[in-house]
N, C-alpha and C. Protein backbone atom coordinates (compact mmCIF):
# COMPACT_ATOMS: atom_id res chain seq x y z
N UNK A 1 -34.80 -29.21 3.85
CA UNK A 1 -34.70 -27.96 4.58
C UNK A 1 -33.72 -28.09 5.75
N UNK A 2 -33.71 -29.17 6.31
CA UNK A 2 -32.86 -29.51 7.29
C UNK A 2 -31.00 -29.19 6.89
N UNK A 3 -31.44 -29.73 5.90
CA UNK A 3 -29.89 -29.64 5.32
C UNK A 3 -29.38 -27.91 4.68
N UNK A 4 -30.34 -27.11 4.81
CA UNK A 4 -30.20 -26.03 4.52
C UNK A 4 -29.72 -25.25 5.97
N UNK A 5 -30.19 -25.50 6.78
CA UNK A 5 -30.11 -25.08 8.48
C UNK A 5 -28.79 -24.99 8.93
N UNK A 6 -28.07 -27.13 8.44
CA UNK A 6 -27.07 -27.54 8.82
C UNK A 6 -25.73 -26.42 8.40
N UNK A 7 -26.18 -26.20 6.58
CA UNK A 7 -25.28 -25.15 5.98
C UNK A 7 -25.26 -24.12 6.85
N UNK A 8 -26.11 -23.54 7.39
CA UNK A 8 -26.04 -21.92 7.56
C UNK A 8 -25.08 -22.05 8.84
N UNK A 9 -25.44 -23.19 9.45
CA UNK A 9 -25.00 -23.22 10.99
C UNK A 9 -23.08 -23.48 11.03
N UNK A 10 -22.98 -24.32 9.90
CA UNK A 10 -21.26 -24.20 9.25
C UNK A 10 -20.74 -23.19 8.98
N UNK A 11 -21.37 -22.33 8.05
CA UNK A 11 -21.23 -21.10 7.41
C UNK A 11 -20.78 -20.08 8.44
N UNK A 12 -21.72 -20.09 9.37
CA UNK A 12 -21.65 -19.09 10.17
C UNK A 12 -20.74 -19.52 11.07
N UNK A 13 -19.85 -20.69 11.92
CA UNK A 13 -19.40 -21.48 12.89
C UNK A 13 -17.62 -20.71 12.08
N UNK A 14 -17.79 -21.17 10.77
CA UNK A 14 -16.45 -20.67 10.18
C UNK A 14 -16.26 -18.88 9.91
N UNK A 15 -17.33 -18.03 10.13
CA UNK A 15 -17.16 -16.48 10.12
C UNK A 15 -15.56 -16.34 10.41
N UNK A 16 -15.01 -15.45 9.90
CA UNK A 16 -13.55 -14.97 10.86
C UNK A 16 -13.91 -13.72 11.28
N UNK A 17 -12.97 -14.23 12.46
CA UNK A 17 -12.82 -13.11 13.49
C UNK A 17 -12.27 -11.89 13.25
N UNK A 18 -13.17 -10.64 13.73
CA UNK A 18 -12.03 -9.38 13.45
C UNK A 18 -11.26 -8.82 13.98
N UNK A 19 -9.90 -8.54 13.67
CA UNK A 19 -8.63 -8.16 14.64
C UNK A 19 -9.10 -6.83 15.09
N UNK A 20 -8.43 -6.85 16.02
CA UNK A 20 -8.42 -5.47 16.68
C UNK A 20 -7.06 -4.41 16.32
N UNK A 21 -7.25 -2.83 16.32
CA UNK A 21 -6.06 -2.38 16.65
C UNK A 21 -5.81 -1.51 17.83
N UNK A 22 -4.91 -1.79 18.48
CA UNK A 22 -4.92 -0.87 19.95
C UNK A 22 -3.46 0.15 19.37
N UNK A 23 -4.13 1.19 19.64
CA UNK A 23 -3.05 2.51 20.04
C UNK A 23 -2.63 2.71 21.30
N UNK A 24 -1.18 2.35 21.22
CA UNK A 24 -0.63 2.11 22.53
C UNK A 24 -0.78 3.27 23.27
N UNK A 25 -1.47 3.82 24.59
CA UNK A 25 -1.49 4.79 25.14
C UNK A 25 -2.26 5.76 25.04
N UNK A 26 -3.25 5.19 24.14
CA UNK A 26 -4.57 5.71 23.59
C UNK A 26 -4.14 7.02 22.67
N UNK A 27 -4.86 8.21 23.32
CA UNK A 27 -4.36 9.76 23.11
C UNK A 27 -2.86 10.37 23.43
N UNK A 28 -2.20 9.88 24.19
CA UNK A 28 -1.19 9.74 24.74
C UNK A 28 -0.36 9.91 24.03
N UNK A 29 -0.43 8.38 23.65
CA UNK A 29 0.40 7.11 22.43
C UNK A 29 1.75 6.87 23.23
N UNK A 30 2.57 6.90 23.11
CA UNK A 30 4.02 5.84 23.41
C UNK A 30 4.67 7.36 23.86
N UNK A 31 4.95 7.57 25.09
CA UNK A 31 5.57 8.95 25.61
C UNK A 31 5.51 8.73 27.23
N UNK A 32 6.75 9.48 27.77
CA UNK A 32 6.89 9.31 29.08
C UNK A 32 5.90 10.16 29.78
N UNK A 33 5.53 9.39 31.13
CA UNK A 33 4.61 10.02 31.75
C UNK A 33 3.14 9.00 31.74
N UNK A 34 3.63 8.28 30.94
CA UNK A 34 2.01 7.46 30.88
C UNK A 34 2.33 6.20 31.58
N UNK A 35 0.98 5.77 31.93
CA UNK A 35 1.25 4.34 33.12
C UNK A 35 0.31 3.31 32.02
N UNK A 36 1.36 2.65 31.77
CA UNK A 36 1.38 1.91 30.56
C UNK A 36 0.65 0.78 31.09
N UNK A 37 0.90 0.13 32.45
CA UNK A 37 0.51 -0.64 33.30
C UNK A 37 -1.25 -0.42 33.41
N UNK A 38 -1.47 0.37 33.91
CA UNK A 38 -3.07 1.08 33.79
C UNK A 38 -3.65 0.95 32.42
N UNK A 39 -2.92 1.32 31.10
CA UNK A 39 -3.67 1.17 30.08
C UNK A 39 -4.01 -0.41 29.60
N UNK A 40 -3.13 -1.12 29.68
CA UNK A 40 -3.10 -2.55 29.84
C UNK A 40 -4.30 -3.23 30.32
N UNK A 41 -4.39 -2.98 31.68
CA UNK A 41 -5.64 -3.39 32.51
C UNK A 41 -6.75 -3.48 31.96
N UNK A 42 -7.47 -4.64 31.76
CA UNK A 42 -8.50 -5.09 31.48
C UNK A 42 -9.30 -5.21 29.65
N UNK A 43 -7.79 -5.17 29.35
CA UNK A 43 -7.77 -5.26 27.70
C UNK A 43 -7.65 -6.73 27.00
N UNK A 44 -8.07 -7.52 26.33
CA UNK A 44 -7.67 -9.00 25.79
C UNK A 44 -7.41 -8.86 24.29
N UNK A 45 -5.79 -9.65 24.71
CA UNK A 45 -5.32 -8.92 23.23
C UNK A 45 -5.16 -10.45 22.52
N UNK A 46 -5.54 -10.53 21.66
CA UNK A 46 -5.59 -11.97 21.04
C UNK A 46 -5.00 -12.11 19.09
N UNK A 47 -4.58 -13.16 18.76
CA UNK A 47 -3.78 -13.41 17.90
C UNK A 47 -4.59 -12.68 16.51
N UNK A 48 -3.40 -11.89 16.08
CA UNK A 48 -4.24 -10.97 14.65
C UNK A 48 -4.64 -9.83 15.39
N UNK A 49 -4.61 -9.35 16.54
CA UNK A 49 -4.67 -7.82 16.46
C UNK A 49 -3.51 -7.25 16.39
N UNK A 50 -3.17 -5.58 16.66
CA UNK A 50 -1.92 -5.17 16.02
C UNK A 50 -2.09 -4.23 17.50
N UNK A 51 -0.33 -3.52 17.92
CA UNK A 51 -0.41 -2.34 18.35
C UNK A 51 0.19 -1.72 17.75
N UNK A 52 -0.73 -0.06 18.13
CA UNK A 52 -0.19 0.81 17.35
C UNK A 52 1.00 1.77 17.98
N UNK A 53 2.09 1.99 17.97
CA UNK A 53 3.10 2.94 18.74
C UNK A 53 3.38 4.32 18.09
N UNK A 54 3.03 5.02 18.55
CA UNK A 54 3.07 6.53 17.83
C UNK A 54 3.79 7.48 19.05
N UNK A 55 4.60 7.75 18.41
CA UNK A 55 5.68 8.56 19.41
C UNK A 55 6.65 9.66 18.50
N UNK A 56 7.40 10.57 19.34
CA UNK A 56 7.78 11.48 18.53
C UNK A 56 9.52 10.67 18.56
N UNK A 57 10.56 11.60 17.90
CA UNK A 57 11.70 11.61 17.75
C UNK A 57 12.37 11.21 18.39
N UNK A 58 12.04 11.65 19.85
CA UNK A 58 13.14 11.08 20.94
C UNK A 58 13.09 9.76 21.75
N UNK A 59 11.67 9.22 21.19
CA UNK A 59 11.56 7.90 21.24
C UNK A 59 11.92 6.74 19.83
N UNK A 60 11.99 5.39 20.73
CA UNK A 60 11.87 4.36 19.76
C UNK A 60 10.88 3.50 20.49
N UNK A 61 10.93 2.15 19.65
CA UNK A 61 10.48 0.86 20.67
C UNK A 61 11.28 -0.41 20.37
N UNK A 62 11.12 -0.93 21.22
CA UNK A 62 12.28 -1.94 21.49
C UNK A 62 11.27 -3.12 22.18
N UNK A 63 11.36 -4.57 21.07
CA UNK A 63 10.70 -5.47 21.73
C UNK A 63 12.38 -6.34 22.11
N UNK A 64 12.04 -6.83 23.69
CA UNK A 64 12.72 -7.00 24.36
C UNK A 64 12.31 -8.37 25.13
N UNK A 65 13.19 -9.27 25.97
CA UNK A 65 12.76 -10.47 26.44
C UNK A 65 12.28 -9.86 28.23
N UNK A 66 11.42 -11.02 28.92
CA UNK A 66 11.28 -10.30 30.18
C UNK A 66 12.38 -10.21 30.57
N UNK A 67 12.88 -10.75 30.96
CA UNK A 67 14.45 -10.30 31.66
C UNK A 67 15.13 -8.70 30.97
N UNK A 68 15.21 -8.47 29.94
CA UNK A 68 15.68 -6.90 29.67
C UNK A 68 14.54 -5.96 29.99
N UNK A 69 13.32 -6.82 29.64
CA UNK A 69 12.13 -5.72 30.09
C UNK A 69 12.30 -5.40 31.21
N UNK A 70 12.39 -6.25 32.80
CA UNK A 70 12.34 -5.97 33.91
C UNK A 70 13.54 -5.10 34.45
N UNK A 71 14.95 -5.75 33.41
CA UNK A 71 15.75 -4.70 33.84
C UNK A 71 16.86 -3.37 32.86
N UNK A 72 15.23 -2.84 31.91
CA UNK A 72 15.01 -2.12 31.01
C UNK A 72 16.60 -1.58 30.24
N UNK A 73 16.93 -2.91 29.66
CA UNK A 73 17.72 -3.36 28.84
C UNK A 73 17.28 -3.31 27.43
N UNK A 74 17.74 -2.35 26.28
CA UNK A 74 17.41 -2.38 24.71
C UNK A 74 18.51 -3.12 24.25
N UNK A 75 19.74 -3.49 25.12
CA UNK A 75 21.27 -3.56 24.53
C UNK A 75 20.80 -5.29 23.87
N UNK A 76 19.97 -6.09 23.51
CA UNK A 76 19.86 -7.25 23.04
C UNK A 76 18.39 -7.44 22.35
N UNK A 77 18.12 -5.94 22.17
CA UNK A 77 16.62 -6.00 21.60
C UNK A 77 16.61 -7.20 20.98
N UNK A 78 14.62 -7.75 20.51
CA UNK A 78 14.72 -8.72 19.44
C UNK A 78 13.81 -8.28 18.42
N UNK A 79 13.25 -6.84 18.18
CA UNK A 79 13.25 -6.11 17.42
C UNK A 79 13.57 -4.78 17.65
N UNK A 80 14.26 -3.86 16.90
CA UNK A 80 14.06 -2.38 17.24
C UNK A 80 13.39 -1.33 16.25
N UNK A 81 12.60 -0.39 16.31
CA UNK A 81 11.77 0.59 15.87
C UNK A 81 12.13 2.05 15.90
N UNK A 82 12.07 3.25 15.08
CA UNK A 82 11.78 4.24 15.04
C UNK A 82 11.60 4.87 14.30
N UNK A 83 10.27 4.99 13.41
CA UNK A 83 9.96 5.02 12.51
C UNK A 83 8.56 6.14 12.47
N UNK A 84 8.61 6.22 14.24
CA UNK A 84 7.64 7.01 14.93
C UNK A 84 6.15 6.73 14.37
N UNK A 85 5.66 5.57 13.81
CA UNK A 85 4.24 5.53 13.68
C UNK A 85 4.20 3.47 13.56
N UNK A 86 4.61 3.05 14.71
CA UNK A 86 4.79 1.51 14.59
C UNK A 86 3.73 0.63 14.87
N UNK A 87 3.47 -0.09 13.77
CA UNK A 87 2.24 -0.87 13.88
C UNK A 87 3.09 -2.44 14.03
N UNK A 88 2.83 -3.18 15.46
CA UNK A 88 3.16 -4.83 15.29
C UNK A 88 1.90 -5.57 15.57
N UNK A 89 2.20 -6.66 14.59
CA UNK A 89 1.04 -7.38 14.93
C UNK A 89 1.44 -8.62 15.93
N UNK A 90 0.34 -8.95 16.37
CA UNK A 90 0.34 -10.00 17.60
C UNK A 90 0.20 -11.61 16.51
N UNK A 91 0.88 -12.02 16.41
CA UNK A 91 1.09 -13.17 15.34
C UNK A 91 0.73 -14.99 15.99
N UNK A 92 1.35 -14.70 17.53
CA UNK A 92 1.09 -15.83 18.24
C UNK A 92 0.87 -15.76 19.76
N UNK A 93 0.68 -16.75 20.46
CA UNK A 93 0.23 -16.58 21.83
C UNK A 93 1.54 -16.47 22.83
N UNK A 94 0.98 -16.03 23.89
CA UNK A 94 2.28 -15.57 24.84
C UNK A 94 2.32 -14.10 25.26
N UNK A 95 3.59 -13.93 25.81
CA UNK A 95 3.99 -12.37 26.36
C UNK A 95 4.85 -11.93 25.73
N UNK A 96 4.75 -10.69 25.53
CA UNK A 96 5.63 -9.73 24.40
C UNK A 96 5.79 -8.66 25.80
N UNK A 97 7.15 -7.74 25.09
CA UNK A 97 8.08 -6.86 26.01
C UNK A 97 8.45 -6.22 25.36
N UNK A 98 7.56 -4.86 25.48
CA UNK A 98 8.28 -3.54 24.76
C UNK A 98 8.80 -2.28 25.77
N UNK A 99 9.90 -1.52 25.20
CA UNK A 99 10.58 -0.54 26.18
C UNK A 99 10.90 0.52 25.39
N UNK A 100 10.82 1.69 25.70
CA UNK A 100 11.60 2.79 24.72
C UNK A 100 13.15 2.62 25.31
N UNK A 101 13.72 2.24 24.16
CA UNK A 101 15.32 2.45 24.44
C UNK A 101 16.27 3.86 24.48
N UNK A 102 15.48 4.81 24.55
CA UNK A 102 16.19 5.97 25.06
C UNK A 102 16.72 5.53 26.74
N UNK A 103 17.89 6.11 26.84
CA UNK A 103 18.06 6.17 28.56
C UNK A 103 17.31 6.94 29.23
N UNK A 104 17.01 6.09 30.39
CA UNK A 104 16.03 6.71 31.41
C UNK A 104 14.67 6.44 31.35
N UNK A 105 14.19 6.27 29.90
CA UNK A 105 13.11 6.15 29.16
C UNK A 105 12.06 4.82 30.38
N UNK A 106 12.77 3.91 29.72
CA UNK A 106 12.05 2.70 30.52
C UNK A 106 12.01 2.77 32.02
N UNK A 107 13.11 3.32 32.20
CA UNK A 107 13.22 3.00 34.26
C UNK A 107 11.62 4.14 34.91
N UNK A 108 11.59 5.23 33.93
CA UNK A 108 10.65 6.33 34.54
C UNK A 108 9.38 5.50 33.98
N UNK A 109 9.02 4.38 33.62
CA UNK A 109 7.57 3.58 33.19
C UNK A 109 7.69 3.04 31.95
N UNK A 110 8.32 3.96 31.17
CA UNK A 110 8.11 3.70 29.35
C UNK A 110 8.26 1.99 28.67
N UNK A 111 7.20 1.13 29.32
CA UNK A 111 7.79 0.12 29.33
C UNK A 111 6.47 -0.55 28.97
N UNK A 112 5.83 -1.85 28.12
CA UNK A 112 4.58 -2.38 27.88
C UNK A 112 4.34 -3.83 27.94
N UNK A 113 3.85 -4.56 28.60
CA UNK A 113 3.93 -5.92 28.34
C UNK A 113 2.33 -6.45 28.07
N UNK A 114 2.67 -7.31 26.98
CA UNK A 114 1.14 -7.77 26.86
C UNK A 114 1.36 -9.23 26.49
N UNK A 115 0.21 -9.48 27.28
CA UNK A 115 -0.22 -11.01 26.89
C UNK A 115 -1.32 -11.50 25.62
N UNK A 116 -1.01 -12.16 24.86
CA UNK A 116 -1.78 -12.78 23.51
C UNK A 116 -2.28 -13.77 23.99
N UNK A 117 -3.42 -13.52 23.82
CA UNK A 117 -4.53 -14.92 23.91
C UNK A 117 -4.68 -15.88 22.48
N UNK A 118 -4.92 -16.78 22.50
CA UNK A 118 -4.74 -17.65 20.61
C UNK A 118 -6.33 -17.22 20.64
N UNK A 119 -6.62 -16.60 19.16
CA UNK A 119 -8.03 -16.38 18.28
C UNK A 119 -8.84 -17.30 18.82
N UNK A 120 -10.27 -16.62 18.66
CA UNK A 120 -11.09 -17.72 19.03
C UNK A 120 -12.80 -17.35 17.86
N UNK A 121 -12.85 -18.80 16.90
CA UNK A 121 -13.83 -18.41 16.38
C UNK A 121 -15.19 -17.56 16.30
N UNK A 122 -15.14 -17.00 15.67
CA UNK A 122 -16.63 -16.10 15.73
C UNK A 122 -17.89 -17.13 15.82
N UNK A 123 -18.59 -16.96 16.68
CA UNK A 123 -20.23 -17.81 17.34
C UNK A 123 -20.89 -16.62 17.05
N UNK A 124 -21.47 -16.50 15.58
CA UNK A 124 -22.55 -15.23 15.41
C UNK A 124 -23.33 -15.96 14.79
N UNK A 125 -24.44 -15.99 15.29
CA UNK A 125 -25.50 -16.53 14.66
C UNK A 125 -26.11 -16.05 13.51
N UNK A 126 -26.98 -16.59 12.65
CA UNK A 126 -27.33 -16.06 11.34
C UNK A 126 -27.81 -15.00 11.55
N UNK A 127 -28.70 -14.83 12.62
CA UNK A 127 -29.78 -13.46 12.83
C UNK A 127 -29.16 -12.52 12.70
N UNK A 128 -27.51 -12.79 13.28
CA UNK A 128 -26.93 -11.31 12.87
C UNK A 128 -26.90 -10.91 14.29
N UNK A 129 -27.77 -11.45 15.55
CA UNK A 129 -27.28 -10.53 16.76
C UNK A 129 -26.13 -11.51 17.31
N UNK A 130 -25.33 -10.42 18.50
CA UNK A 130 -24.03 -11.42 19.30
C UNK A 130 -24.52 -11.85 20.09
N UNK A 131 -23.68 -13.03 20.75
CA UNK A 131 -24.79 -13.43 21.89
C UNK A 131 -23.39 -12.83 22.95
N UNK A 132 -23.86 -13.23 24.26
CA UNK A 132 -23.20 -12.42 25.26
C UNK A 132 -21.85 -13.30 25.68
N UNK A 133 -20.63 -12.21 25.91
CA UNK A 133 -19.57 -12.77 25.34
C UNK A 133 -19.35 -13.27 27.38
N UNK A 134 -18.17 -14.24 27.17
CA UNK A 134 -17.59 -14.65 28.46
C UNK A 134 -16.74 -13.49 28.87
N UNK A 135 -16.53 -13.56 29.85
CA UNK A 135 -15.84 -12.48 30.59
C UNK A 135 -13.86 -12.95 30.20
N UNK A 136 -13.74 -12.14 29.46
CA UNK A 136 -11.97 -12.14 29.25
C UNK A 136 -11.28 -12.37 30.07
N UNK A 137 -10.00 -12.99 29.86
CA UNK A 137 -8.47 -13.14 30.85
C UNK A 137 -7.69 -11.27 30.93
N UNK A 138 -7.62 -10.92 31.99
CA UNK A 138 -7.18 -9.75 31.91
C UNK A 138 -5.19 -9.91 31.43
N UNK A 139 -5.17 -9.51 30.88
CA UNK A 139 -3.46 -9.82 30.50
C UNK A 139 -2.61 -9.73 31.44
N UNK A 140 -1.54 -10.56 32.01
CA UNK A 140 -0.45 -9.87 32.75
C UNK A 140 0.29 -8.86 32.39
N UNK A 141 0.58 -8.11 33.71
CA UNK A 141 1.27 -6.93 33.35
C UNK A 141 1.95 -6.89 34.80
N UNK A 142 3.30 -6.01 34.30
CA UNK A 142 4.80 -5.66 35.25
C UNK A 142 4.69 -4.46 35.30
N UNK A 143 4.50 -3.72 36.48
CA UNK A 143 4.11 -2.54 37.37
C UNK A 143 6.02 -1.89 37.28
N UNK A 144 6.03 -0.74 36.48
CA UNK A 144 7.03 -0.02 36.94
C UNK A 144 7.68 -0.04 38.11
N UNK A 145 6.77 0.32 38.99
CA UNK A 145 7.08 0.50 40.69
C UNK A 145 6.71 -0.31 41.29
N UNK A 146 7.11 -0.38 42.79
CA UNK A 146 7.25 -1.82 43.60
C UNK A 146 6.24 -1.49 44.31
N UNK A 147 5.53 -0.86 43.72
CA UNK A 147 4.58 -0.72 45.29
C UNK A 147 3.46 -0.99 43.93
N UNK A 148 2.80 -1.34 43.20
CA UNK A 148 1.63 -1.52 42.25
C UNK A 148 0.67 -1.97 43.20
N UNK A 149 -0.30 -1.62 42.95
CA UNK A 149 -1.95 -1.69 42.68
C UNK A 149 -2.33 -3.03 42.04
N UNK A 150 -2.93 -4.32 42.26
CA UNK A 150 -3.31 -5.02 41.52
C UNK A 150 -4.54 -4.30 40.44
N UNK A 151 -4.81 -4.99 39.16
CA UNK A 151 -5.47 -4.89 38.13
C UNK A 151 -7.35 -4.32 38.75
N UNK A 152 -7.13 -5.43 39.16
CA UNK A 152 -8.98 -5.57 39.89
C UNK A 152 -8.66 -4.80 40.86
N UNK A 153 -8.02 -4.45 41.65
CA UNK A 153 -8.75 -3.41 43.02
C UNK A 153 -8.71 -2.15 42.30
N UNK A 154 -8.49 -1.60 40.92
CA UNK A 154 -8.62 -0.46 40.60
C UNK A 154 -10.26 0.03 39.84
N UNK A 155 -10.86 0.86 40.16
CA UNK A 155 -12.42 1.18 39.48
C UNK A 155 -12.13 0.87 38.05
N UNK A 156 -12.82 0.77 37.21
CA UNK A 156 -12.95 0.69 36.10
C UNK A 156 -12.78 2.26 35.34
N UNK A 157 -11.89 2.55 34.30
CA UNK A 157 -11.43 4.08 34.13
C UNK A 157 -12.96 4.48 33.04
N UNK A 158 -13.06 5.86 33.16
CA UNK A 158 -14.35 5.67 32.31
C UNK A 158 -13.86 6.61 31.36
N UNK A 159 -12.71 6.55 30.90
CA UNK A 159 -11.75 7.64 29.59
C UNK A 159 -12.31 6.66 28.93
N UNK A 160 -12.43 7.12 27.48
CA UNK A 160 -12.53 6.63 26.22
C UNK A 160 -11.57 5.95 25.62
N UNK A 161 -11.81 5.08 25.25
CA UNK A 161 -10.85 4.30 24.38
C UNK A 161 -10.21 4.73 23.21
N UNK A 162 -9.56 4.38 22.62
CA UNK A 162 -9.22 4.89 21.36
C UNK A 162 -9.19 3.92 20.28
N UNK A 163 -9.79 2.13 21.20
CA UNK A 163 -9.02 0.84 20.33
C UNK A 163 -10.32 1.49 18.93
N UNK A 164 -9.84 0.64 18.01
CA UNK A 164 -10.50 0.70 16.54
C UNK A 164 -10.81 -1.11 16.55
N UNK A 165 -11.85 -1.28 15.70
CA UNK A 165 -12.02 -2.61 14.91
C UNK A 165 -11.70 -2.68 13.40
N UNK A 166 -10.94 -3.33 12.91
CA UNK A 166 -10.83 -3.22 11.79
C UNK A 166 -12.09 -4.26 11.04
N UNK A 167 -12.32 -3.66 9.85
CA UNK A 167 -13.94 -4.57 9.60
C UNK A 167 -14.91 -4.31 9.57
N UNK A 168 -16.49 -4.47 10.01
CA UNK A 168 -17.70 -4.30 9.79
C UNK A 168 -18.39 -4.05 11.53
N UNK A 169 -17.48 -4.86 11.81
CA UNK A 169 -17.96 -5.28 13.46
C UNK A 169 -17.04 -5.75 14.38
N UNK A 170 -17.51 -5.37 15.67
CA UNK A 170 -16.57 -6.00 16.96
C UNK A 170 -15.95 -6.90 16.59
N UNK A 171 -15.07 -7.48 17.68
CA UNK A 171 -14.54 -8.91 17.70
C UNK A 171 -15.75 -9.91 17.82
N UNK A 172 -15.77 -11.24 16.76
CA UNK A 172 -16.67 -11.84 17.36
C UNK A 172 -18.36 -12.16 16.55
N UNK A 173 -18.41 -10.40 16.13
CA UNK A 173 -19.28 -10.45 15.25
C UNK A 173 -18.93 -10.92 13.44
N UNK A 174 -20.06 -10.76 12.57
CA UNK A 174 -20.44 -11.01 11.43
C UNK A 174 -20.31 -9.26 10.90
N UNK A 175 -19.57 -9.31 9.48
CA UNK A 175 -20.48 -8.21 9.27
C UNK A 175 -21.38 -8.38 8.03
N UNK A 176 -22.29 -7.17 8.15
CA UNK A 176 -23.35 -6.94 7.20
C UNK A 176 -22.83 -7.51 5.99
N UNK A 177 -21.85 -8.01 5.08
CA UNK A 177 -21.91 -8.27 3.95
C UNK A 177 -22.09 -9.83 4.04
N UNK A 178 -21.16 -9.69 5.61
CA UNK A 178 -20.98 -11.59 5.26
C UNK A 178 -22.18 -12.45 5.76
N UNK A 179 -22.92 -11.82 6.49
CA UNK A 179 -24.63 -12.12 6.67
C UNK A 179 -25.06 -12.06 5.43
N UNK A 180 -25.31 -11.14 4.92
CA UNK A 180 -25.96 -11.45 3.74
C UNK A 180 -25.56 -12.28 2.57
N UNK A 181 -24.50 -12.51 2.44
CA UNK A 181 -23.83 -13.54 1.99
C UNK A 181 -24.47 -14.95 2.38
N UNK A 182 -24.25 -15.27 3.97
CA UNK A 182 -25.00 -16.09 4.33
C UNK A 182 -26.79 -16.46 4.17
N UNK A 183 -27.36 -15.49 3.85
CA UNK A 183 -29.02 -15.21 3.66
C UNK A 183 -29.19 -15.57 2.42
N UNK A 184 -28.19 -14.93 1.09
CA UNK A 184 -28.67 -15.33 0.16
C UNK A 184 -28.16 -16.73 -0.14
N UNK A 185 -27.10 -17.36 0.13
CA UNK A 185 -26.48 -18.75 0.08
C UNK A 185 -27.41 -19.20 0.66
N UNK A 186 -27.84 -19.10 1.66
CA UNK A 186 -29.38 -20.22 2.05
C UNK A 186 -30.67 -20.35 1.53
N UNK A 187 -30.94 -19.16 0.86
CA UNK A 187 -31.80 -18.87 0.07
C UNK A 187 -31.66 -20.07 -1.08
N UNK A 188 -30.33 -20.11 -1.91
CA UNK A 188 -30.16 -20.39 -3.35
C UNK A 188 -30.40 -21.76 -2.71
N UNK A 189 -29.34 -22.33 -1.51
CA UNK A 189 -29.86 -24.02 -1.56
C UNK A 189 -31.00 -24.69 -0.95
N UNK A 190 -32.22 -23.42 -0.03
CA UNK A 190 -33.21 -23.83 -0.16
C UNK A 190 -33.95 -24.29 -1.52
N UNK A 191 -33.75 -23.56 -2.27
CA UNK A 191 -34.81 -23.32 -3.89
C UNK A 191 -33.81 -24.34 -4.22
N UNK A 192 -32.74 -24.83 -4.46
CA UNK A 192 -32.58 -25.85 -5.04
C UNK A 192 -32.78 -27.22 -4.64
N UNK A 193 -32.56 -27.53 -3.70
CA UNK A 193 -33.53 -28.58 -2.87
C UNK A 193 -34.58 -29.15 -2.84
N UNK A 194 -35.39 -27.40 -2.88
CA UNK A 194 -37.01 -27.81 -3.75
C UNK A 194 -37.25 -28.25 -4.53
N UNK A 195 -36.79 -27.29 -5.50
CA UNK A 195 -36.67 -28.13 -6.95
C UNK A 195 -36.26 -29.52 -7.47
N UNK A 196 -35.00 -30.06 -6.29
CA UNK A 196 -34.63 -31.18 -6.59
C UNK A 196 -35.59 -32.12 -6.12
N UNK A 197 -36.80 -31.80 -5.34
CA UNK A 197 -37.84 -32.88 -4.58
C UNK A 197 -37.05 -32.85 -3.31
């Protein structure tokens, strides 16, 4: 029986994690006028989630190095977009730099930087509940204007999100199939165990 425990506790140690997808700007989405900086705040964006960029015609997006980001430069993009419904995924760890390359676009805010955290295994126990998560790295972020607000002295916004989970469950969790997956796999090598003496 012991050795049945050990399984479940592997089983479950290897769960994968579920990506997230963030819509850049929530309701918004990718359009001047939004403080891209603010939406940022207090989000942890980690390897395998995606953003989503949804913008009309007179935008694009432009992933860019910090240096063009800061001085909202598209002329050396290191990808460019307009396809008006852009999904990138976050592939590895680090800071990414996006800008709408229309003129004017970026200097008035239109500008996004996010930090990737590297994946971190799912700890869901068999029972199926989460246990209580550590408190996240808030991402760095580059304030349009020179006068910014740090991250933390701002209240917590109580607008709705718009992020999605792709999957069964949060980041972190199990879902319902793959629990039960796990229940009946412990099941089968309890009874065989038995049987074997």
């Amino acid at each position: 029986m012991a050795r049945v425990a050990v399984l479940l506790m592997v089983l479950v140690a290897v769960s994968p994690a579920v990506a997230t997808d963030y819509t850049v700007g929530d309701s918004q989405g990718w359009a001047s006028g939004v403080d891209y900086s603010t939406w940022v705040a207090g989000k942890t964006f980690n390897v395998g989630d995606t953003l989503l960029f949804q913008y009309s015609f007179m935008h694009d997006v432009a992933e860019v190095s910090k240096s063009d980001y800061d001085g909202c430069s598209a002329s050396n993009s290191l990808q460019s977009y307009s396809d008006q419904n852009t999904k990138i995924l976050l592939s590895k760890p680090g800071s990414r730099y996006f800008i709408c390359g229309t003129p004017g676009h970026c200097s008035s805010g239109m500008k996004l930087a996010v930090t990737v955290a590297a994946a971190s295994p799912s700890t869901t126990p068999a029972g199926g509940s989460t246990p209580s998560s550590t408190t996240p790295t808030t991402p760095t972020t580059t304030s349009p204007s020179s006068t910014a607000t740090p991250a933390s002295a701002k209240p917590p916004s109580t607008s709705k999100s718009s992020t999605t989970t792709s999957g069964a469950a949060a980041r972190g969790g199990g879902s319902g199939i793959y629990g039960a997956l796990v229940l009946v796999l412990g099941f089968l090598v309890g009874n065989i165990a038995v049987a074997m003496g």
